[in-house]
Protein backbone atom coordinates (compact mmCIF):
# COMPACT_ATOMS: atom_id res chain seq x y z
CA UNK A 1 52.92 72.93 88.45
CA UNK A 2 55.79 74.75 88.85
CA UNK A 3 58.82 74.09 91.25
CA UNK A 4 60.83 76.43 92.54
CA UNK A 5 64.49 74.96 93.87
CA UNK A 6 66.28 77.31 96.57
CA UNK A 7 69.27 76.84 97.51
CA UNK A 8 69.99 77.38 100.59
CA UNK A 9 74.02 78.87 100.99
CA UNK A 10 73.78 79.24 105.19
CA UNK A 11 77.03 78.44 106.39
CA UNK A 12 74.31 76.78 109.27
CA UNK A 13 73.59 74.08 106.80
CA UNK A 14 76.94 72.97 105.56
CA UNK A 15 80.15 75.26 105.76
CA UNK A 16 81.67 76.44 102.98
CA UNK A 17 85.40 75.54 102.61
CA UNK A 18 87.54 78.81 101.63
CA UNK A 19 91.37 78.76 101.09
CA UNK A 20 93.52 82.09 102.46
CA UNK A 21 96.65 82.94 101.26
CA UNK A 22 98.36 85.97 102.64
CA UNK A 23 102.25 86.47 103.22
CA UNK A 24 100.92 88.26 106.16
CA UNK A 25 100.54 86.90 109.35
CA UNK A 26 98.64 89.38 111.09
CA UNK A 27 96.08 89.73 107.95
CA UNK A 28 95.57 86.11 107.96
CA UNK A 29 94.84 85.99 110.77
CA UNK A 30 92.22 88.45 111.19
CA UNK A 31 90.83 87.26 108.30
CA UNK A 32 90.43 83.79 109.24
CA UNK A 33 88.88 85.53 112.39
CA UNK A 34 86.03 86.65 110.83
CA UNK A 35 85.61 83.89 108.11
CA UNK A 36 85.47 81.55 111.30
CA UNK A 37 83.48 83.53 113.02
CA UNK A 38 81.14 83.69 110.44
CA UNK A 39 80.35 79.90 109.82
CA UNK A 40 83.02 79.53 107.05
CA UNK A 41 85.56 76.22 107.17
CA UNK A 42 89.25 78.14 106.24
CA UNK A 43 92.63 77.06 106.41
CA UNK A 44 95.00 79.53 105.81
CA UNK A 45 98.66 79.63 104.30
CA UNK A 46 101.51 82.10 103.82
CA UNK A 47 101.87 82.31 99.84
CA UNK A 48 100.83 80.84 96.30
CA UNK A 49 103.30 78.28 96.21
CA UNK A 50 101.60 76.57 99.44
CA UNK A 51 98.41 77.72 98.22
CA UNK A 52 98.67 75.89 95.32
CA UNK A 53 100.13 72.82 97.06
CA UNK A 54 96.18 73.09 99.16
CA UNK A 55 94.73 72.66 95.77
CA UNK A 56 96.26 69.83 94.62
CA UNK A 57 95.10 67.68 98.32
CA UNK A 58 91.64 69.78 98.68
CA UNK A 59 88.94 70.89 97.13
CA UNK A 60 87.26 74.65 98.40
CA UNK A 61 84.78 76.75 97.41
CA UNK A 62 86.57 79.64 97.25
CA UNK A 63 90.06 81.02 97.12
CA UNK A 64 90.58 84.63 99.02
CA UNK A 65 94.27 85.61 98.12
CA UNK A 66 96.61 88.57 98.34
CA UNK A 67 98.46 89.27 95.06
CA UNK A 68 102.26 90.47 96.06
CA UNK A 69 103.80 87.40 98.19
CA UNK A 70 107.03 85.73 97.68
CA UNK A 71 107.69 82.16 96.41
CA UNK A 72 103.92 82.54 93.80
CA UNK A 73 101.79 85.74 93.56
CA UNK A 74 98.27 85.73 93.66
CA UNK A 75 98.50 86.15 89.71
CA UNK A 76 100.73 83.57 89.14
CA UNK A 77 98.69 81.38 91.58
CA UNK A 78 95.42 82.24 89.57
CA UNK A 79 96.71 81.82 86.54
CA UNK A 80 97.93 78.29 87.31
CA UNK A 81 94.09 77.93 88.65
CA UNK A 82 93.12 79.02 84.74
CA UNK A 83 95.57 76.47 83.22
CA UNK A 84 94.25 73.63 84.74
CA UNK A 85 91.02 74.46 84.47
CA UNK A 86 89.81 74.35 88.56
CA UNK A 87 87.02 76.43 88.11
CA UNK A 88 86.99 77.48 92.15
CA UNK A 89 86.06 81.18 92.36
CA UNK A 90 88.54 83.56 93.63
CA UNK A 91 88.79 87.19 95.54
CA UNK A 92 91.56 89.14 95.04
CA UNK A 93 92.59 91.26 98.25
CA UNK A 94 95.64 93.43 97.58
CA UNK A 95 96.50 97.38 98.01
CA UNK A 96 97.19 97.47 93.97
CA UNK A 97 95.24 95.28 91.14
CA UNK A 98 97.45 94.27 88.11
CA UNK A 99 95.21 95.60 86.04
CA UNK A 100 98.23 95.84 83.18
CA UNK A 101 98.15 92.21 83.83
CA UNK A 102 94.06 91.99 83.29
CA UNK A 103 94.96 93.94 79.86
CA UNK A 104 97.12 90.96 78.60
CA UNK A 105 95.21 88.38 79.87
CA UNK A 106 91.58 88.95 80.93
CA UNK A 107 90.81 85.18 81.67
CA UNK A 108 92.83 86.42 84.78
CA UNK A 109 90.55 88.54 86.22
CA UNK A 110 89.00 87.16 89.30
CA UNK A 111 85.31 87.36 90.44
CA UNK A 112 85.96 89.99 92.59
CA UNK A 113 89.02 92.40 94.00
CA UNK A 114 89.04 93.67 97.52
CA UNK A 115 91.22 96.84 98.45
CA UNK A 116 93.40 96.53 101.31
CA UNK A 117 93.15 96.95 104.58
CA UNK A 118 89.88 95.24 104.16
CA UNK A 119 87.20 96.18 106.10
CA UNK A 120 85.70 92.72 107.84
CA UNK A 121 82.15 93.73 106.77
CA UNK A 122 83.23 94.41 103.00
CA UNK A 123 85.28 90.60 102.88
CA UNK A 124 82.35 89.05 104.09
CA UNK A 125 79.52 91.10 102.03
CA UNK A 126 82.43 89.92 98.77
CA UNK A 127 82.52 85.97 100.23
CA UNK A 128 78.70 85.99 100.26
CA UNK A 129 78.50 87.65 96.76
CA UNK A 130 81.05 85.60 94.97
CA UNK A 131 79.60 82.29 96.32
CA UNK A 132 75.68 83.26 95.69
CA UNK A 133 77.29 84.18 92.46
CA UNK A 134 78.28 80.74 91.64
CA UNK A 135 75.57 78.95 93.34
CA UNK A 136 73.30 80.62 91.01
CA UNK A 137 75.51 79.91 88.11
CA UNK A 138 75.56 76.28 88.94
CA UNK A 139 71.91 75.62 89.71
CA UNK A 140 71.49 77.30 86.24
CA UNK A 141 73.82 74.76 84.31
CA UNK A 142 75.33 78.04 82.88
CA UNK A 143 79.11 77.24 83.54
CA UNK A 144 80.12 80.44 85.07
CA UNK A 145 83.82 78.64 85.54
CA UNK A 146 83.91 78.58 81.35
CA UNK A 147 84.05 82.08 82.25
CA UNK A 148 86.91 81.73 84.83
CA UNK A 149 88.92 79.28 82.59
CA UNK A 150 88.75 81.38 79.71
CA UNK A 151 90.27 80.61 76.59
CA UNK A 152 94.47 80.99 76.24
């Protein structure tokens, strides 16, 4: 007999913990809007450096940044993610990707890049992507963070 495991990723059944970090006020907190709105447990902060202060207390599920903020960019904020191998998933929302930075170091690319403004039905069609995404990569023991961690 054959058993079939779903996994069920409703944000009825347990909410999914997602980390924002935006230098911009206004963005955040539309964004946290809508996450909220949808089910999703956010907190928010205002650049990498605090963002990566979050990481070091909490764990998420998934890390929605913006790339160009003082104090730690988004890159510099992944790629500190990479080095310590925290395999938590990440979207990218900015108005320009690095992609000279992908170039030089392609364990830097994250799951998924959203151009700004963001339109709220394309962030949350990209949270629900990226997170089946690694649900499915978990549940099939294929470590999709190997992927994310990269080698140096």
């Amino acid at each position: 007999m054959k058993t079939i495991l779903t996994l069920n990723t409703s944000t009825k059944y347990f909410p999914r913990r997602i980390l924002l970090v935006d230098d911009d006020s206004g963005t955040r907190e539309c964004c946290l809007k809508v996450l909220a709105g949808a089910g999703y447990d956010v907190e928010s902060v205002k650049d990498g450096a605090a963002g990566w202060t979050a990481l070091q207390t909490k764990s998420y599920d998934l890390i929605i940044t913006d790339n160009k903020m003082p104090n730690m960019t988004g890159m510099e904020m992944i790629e500190r993610l990479r080095a310590a191998r925290m395999t938590v998933p990440v979207i990218l929302a900015t108005r320009w990707a690095p992609t000279h930075e992908y170039d030089r170091k392609p364990w830097l690319v994250p799951d998924a890049t959203l151009q700004r403004p963001i339109p709220n039905d394309a962030l949350l069609a990209a949270v629900n992507e990226v997170l089946r995404m690694d649900d499915q990569a978990h549940l099939a023991g294929t470590p999709a963070e190997s992927d994310r961690a990269g080698a140096r």
